[in-house]
N, C-alpha and C. Protein backbone atom coordinates (compact mmCIF):
# COMPACT_ATOMS: atom_id res chain seq x y z
N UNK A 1 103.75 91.16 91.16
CA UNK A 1 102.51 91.38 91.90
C UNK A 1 101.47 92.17 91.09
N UNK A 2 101.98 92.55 89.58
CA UNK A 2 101.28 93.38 88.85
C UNK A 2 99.65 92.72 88.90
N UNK A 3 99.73 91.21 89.00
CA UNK A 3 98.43 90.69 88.55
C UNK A 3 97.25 90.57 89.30
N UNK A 4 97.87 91.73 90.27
CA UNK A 4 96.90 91.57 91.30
C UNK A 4 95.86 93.15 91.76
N UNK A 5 96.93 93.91 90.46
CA UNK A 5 95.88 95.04 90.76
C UNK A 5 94.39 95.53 90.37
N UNK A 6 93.76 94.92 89.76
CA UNK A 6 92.35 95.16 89.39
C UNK A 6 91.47 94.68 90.93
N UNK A 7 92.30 92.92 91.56
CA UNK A 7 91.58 93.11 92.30
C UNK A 7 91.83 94.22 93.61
N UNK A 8 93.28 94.55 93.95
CA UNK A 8 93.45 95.37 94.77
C UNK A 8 92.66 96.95 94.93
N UNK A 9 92.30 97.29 93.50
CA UNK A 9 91.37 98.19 93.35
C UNK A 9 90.01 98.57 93.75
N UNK A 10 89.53 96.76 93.30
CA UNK A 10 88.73 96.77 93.84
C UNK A 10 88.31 96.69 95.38
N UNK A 11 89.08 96.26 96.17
CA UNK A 11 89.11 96.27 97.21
C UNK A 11 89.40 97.80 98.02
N UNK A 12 90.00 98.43 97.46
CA UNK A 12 89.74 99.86 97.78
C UNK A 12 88.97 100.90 97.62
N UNK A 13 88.27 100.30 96.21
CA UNK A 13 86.76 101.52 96.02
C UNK A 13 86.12 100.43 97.34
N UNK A 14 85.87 99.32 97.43
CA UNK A 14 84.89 98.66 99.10
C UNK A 14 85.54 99.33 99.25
N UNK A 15 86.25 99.43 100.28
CA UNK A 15 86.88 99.99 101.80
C UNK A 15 86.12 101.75 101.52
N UNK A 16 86.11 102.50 100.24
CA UNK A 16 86.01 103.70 100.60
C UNK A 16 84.23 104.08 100.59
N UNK A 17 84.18 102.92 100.25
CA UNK A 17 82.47 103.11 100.06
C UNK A 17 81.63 102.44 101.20
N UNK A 18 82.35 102.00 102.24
CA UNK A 18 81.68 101.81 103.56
C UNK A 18 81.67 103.24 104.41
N UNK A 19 79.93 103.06 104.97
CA UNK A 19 79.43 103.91 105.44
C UNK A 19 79.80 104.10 107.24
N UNK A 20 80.48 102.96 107.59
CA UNK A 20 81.01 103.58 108.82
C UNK A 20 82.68 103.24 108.94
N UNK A 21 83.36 103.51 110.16
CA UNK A 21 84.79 102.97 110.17
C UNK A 21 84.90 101.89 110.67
N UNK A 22 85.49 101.18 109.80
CA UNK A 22 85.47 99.41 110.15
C UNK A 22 86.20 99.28 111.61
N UNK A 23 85.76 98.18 112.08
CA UNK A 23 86.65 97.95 113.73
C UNK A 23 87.21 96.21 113.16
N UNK A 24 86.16 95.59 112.80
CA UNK A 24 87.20 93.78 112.23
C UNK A 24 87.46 94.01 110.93
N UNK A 25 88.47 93.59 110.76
CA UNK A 25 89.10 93.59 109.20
C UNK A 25 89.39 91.77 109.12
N UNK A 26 88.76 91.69 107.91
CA UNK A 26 89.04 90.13 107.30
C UNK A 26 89.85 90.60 106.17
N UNK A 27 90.99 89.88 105.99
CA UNK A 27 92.37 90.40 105.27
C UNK A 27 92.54 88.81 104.68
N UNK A 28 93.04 88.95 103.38
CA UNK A 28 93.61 87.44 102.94
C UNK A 28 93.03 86.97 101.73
N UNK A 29 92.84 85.82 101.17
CA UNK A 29 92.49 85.10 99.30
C UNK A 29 90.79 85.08 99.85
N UNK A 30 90.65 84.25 98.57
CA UNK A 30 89.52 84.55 98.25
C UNK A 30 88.36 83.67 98.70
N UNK A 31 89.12 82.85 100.14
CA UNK A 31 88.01 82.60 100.99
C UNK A 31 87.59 83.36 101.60
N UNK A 32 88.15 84.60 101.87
CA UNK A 32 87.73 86.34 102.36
C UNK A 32 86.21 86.79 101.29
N UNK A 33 87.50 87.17 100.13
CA UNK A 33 86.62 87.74 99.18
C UNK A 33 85.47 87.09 98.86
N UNK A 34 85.25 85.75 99.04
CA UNK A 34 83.92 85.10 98.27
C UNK A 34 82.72 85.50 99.31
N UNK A 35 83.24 85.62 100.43
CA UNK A 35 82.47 85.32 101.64
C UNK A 35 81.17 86.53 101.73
N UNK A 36 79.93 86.12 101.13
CA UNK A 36 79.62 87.13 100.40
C UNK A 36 77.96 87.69 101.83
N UNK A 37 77.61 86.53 102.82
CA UNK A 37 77.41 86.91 103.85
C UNK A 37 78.40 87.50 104.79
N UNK A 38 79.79 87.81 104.94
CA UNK A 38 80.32 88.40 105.56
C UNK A 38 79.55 89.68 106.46
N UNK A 39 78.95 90.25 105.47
CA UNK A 39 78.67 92.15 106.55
C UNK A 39 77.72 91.62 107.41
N UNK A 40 76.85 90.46 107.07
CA UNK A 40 75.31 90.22 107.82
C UNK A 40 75.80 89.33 108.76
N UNK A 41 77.10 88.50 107.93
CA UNK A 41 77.91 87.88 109.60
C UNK A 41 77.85 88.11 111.00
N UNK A 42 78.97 89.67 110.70
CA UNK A 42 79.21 90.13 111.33
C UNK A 42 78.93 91.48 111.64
N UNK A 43 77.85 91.74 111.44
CA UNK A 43 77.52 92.74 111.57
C UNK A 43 77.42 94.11 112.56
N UNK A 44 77.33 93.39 113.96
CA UNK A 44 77.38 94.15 115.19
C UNK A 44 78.87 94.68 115.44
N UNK A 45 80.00 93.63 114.74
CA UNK A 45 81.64 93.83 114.89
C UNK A 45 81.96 95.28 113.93
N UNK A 46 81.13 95.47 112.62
CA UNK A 46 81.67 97.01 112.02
C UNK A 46 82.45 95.77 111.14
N UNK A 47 82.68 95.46 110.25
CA UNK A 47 83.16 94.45 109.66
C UNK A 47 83.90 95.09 107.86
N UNK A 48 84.86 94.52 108.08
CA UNK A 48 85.17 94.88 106.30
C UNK A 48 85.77 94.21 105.69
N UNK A 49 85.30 93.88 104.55
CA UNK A 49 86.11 92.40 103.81
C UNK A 49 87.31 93.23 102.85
N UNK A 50 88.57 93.22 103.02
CA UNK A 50 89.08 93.32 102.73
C UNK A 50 90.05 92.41 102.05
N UNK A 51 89.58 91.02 101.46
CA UNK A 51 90.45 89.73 100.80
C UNK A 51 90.68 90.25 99.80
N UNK A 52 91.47 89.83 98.81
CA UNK A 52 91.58 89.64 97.39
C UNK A 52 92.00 88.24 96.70
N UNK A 53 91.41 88.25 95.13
CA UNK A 53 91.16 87.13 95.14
C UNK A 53 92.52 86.16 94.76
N UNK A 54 93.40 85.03 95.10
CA UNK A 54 93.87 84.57 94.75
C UNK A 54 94.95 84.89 95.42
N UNK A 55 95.05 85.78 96.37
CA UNK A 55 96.27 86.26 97.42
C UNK A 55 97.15 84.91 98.41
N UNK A 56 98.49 85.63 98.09
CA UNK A 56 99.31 84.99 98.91
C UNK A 56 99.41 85.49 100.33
N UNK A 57 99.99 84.75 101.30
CA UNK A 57 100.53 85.61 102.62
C UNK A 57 101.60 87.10 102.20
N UNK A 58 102.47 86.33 100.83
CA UNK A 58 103.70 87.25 100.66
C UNK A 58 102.67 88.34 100.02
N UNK A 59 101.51 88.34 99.16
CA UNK A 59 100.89 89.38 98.52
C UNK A 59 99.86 90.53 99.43
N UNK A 60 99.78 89.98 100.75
CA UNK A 60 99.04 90.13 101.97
C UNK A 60 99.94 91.30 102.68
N UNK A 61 101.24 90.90 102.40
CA UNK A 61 102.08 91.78 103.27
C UNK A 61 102.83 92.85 101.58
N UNK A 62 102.97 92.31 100.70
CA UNK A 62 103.23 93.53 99.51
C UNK A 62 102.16 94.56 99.45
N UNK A 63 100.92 94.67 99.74
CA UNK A 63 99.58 95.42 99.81
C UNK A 63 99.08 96.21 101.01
N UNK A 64 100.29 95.48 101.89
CA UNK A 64 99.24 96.18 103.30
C UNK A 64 99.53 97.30 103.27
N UNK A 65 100.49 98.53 102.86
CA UNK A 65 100.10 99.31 103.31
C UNK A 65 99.07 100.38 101.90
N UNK A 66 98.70 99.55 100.76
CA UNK A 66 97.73 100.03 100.02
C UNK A 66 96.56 99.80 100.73
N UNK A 67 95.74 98.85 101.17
CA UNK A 67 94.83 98.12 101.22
C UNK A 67 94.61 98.59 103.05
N UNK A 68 95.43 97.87 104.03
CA UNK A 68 95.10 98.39 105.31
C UNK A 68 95.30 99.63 106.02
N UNK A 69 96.85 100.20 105.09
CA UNK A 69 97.17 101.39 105.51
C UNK A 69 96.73 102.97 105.62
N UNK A 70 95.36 102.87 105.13
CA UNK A 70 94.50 104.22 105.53
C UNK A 70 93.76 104.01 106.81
N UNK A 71 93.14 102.26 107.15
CA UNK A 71 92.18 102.56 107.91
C UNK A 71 93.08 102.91 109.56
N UNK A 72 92.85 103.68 110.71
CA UNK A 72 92.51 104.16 111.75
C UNK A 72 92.00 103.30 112.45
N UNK A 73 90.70 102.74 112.16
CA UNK A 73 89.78 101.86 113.52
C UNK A 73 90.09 101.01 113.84
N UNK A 74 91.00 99.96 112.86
CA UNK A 74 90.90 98.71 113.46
C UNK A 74 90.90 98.01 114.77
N UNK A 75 90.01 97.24 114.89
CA UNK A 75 90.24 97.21 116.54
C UNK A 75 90.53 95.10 116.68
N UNK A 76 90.02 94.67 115.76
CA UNK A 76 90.46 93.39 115.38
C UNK A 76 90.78 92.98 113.95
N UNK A 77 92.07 91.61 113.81
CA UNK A 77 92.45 91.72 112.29
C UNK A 77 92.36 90.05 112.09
N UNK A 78 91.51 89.54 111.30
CA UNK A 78 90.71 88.40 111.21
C UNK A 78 91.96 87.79 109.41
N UNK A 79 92.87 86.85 109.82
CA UNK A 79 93.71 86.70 108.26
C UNK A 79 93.05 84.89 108.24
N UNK A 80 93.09 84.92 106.85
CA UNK A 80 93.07 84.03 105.79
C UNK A 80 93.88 83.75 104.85
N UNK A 81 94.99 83.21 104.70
CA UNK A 81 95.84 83.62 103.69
C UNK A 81 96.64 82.23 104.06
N UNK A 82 97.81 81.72 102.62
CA UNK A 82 98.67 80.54 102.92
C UNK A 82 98.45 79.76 101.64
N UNK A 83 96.73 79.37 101.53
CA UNK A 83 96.27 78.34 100.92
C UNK A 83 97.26 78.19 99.85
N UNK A 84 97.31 79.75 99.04
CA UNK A 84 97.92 80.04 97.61
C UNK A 84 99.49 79.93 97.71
N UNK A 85 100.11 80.20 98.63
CA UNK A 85 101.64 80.44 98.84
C UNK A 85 102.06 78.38 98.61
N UNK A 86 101.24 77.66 99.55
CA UNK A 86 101.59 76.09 98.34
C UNK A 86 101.21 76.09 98.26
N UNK A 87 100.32 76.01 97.10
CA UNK A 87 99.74 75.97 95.83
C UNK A 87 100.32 76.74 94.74
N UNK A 88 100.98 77.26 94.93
CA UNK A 88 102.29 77.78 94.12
C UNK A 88 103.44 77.29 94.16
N UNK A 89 103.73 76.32 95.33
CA UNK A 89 104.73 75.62 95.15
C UNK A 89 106.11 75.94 96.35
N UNK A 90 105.50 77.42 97.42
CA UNK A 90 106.18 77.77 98.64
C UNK A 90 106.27 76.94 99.67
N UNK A 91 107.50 76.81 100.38
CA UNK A 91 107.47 76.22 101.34
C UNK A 91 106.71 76.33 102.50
N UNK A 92 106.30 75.42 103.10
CA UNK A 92 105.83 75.81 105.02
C UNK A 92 106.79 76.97 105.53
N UNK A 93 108.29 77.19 105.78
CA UNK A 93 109.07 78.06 106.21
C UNK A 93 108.64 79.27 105.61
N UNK A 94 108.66 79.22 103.79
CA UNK A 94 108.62 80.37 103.05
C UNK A 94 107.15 81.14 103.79
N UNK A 95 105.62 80.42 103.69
CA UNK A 95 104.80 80.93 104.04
C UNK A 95 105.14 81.39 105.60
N UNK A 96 105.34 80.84 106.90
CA UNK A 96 105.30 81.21 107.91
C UNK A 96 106.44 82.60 108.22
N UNK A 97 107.61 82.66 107.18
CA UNK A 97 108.49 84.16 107.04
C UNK A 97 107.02 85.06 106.39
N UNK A 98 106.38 84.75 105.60
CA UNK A 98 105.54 86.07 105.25
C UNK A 98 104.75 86.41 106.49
N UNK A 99 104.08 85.58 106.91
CA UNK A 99 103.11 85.54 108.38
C UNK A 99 103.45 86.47 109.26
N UNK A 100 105.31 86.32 109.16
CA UNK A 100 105.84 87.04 110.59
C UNK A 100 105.98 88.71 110.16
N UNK A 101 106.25 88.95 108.77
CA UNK A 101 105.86 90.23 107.98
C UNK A 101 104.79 90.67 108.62
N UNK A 102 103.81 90.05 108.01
CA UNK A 102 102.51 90.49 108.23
C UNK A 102 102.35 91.15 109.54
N UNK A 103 102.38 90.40 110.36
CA UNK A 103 102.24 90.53 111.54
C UNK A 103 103.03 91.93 112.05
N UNK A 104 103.98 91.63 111.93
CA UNK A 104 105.36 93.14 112.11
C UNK A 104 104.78 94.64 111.17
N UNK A 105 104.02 94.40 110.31
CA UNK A 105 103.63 95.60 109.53
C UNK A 105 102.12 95.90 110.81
N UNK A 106 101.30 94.80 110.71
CA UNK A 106 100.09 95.06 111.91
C UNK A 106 100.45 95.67 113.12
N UNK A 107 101.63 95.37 113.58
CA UNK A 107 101.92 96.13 115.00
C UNK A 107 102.72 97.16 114.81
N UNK A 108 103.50 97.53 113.50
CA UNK A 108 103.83 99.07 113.26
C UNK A 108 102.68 99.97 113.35
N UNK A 109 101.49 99.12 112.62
CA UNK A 109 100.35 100.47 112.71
C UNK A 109 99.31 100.09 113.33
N UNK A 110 99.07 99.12 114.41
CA UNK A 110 97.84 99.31 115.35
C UNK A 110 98.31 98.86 116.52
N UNK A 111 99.92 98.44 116.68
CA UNK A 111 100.51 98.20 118.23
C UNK A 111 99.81 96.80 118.70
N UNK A 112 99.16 96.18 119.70
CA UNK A 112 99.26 95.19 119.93
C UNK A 112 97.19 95.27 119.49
N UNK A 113 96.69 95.59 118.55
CA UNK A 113 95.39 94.89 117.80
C UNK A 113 95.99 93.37 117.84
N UNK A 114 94.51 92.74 118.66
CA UNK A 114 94.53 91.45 118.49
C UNK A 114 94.25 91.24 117.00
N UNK A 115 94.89 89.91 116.85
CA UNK A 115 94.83 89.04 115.24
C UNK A 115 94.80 87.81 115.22
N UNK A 116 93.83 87.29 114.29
CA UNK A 116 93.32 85.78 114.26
C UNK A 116 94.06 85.45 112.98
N UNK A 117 94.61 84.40 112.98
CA UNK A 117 94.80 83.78 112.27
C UNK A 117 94.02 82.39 111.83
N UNK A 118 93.28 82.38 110.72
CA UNK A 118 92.16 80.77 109.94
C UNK A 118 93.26 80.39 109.69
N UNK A 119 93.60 79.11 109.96
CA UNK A 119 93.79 77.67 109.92
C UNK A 119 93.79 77.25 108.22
N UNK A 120 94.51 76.85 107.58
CA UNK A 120 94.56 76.86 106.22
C UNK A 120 93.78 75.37 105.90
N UNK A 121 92.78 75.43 105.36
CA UNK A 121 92.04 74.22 105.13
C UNK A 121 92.24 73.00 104.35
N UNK A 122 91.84 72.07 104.73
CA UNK A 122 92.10 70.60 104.38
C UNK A 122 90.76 70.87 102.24
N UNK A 123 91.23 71.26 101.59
CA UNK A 123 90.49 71.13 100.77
C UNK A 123 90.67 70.02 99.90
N UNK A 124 89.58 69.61 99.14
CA UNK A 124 89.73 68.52 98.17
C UNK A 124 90.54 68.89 96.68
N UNK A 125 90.53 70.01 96.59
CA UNK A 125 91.32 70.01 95.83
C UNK A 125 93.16 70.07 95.51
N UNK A 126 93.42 70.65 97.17
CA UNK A 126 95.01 70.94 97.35
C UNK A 126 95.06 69.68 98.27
N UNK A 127 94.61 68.42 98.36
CA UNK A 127 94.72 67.71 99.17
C UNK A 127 95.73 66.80 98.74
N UNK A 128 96.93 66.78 97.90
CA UNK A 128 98.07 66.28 97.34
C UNK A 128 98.69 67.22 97.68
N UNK A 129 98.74 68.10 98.60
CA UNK A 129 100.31 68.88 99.32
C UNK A 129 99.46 69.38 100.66
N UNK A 130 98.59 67.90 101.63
CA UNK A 130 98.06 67.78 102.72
C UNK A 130 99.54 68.55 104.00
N UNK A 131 100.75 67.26 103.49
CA UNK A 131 101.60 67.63 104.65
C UNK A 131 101.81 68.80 104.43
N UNK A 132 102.17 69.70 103.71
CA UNK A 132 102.59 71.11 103.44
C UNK A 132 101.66 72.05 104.68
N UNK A 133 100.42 71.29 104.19
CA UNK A 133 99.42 72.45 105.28
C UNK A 133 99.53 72.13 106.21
N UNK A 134 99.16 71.06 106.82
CA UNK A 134 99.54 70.44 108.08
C UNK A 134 100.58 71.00 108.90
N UNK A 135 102.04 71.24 107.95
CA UNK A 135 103.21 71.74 108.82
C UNK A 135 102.84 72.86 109.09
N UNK A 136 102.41 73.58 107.60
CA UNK A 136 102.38 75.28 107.56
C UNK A 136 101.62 75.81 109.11
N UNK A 137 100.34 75.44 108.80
CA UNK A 137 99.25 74.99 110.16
C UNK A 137 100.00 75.05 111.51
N UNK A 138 101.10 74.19 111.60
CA UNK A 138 101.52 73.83 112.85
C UNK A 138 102.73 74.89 113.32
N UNK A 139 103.21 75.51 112.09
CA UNK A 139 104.34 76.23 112.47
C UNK A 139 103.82 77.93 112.46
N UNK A 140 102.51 78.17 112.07
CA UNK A 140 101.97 79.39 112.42
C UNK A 140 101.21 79.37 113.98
N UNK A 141 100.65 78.60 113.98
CA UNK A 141 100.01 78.26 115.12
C UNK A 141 101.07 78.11 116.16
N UNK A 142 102.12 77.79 116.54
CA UNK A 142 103.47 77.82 117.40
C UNK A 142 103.58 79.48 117.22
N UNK A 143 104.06 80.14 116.15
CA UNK A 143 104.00 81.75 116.40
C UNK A 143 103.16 82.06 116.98
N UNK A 144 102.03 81.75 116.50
CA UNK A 144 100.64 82.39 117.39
C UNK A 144 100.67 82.62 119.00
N UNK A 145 101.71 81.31 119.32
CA UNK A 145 101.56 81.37 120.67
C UNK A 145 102.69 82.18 121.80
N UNK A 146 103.35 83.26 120.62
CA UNK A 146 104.27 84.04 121.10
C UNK A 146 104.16 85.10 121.90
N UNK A 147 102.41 85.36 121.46
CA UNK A 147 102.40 86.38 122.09
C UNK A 147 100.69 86.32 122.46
N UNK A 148 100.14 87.36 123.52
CA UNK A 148 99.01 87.29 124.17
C UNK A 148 97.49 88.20 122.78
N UNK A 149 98.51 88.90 121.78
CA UNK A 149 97.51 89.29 120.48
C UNK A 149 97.47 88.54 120.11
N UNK A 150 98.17 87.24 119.74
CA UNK A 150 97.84 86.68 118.22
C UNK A 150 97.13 85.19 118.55
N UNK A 151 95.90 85.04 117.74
CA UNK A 151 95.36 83.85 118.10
C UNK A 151 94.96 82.86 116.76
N UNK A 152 94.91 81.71 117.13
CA UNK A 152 94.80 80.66 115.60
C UNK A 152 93.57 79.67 116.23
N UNK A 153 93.01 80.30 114.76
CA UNK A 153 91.10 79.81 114.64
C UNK A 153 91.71 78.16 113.75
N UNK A 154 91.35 76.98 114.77
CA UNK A 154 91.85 75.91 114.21
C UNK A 154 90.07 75.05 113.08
N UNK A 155 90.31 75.68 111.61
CA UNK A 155 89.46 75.23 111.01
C UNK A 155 89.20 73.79 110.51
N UNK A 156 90.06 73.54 110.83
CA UNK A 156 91.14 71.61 109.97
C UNK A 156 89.90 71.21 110.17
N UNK A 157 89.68 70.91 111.53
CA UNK A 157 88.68 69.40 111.78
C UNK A 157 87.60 69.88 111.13
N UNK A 158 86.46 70.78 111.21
CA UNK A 158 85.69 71.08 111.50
C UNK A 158 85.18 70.71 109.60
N UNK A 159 86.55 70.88 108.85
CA UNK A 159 86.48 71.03 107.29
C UNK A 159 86.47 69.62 106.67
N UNK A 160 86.17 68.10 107.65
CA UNK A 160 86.61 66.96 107.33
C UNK A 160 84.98 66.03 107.86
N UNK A 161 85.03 65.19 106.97
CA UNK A 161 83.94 64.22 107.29
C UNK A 161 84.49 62.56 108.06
N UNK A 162 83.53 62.12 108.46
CA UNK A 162 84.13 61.03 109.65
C UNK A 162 85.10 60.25 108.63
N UNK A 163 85.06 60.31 107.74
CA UNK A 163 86.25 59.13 106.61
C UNK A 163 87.68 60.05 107.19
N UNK A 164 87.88 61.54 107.68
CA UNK A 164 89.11 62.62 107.81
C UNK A 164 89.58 62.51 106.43
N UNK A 165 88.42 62.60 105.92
CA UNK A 165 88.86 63.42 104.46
C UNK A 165 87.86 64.87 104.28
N UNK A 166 88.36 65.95 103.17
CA UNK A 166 87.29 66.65 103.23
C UNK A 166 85.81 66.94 102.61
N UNK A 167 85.09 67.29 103.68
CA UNK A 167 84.09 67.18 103.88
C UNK A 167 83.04 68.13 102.31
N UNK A 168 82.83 67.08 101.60
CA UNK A 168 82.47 67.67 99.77
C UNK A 168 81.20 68.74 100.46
N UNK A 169 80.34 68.63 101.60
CA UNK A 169 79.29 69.51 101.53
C UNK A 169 79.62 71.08 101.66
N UNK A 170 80.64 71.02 102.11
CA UNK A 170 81.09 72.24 103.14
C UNK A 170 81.89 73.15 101.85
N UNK A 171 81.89 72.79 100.44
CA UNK A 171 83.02 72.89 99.32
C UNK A 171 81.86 73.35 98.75
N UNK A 172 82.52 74.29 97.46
CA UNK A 172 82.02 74.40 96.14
C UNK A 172 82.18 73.34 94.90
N UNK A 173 82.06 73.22 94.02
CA UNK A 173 82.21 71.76 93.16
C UNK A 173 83.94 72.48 92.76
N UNK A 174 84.35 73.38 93.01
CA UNK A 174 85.63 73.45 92.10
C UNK A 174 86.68 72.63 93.29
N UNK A 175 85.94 72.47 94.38
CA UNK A 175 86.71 71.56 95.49
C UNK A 175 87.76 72.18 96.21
N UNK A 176 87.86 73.96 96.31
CA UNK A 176 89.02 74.43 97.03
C UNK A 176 88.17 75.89 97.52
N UNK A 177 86.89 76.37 96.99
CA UNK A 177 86.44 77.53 97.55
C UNK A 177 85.03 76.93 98.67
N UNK A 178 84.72 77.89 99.75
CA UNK A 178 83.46 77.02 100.25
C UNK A 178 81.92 77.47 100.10
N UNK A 179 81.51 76.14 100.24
CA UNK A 179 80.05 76.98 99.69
C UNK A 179 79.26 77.42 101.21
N UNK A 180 78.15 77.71 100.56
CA UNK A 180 77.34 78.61 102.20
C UNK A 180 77.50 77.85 102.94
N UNK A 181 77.11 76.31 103.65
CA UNK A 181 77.50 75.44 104.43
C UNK A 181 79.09 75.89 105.12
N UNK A 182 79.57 75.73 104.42
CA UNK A 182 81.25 75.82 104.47
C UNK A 182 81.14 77.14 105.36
N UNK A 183 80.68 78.08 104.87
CA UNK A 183 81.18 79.83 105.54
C UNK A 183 80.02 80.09 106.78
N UNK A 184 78.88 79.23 106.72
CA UNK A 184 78.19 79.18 107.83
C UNK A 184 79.12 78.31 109.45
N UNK A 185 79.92 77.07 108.63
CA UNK A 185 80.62 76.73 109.49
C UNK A 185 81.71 77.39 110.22
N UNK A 186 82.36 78.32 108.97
CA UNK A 186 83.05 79.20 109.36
C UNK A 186 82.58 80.01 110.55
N UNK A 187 81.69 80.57 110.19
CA UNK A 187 81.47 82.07 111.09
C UNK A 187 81.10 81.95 112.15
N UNK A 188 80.33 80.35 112.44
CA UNK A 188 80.56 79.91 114.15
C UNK A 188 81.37 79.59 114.66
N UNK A 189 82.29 78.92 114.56
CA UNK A 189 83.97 78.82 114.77
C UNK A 189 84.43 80.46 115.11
N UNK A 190 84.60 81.07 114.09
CA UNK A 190 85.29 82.30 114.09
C UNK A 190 84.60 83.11 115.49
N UNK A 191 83.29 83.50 115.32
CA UNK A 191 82.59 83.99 116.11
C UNK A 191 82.70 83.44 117.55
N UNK A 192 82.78 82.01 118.08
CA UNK A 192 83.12 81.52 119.11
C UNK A 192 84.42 82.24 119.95
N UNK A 193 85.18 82.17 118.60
CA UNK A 193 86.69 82.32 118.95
C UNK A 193 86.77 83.70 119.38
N UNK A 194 86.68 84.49 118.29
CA UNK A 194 86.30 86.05 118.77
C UNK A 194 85.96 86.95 120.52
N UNK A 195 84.90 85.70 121.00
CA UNK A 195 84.53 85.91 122.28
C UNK A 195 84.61 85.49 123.43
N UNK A 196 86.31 84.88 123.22
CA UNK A 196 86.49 84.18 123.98
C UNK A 196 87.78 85.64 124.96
């Protein structure tokens, strides 16, 4: 996990250089971290991007208690995370055992804080290990429904053009990060979900 500390660093001078105490935490890779309207997002929520770049679920839960374990406020926990766990070559099972980590470290230290779980996206570039996400997708989203905190922001469709392939506008050209389109789509989805 050594290769992950410059960005973990960085993610902790943010966290200490926000001027109020965050209440949503966006946790997870670097569809977090890129998300570079995030604060103006969400702004009224107290918001803190807390991604790093290239993170697994398993690297999500090796960090939390560097990375989440000072803050106090949280009052919602917004994850992104999976994409990288296959794309490395982890199973659907392997990723959904980190998930349940995750989750078990979140309710050691904020008790039942609701938590969203994003929907791991149909990208053009990981779209040769489609079923992988698909399952992964389907077998987090079944946890999700274990309990009355945990909820799953279903991004799939929304990331696909009428062919149900994905949708190149909503992408960056490297075909796996999204561009403003893409995180604008995001944050109405998310935001919907949020207020429900």
């Amino acid at each position: 996990m050594h290769w992950y500390e410059e960005e973990v660093l960085r993610v902790e001078k943010e966290l200490s250089s926000l001027s109020y105490q965050p209440e949503t935490i966006f946790y997870g890779s670097s569809s977090i971290t890129l998300w570079e309207t995030l604060y103006a997002d969400f702004a009224d929520l107290k918001p803190a991007n807390l991604g790093f770049g290239g993170s697994t679920l398993a690297a999500c839960v090796w960090f939390f208690d560097r990375i989440i374990g000072p803050l106090t406020s949280a009052k919602t926990i917004v994850i992104y995370a999976g994409d990288n766990d296959l794309g490395d070559g982890r199973h659907p099972e392997e990723a959904l055992l980190s998930y349940r980590q995750l989750i078990g470290q979140i309710r050691n230290k904020f008790g039942s804080v609701p938590c969203y779980f994003i929907s791991i996206k149909p990208s053009v570039q990981r779209w040769g290990i489609l079923g992988q996400i698909i399952e992964t997708n389907r077998l987090v989203k079944a946890e999700t429904e274990t309990d009355n905190f945990q909820h799953y922001i279903d991004i799939f469709p929304l990331m696909l053009n009428e062919k149900g392939l994905p949708d190149s506008s909503l992408f960056e050209e490297d075909g796996l990060h999204l561009s403003p389109k893409g995180y604008s789509a995001w944050q109405e989805k998310i935001r919907r979900q949020l207020a429900i």
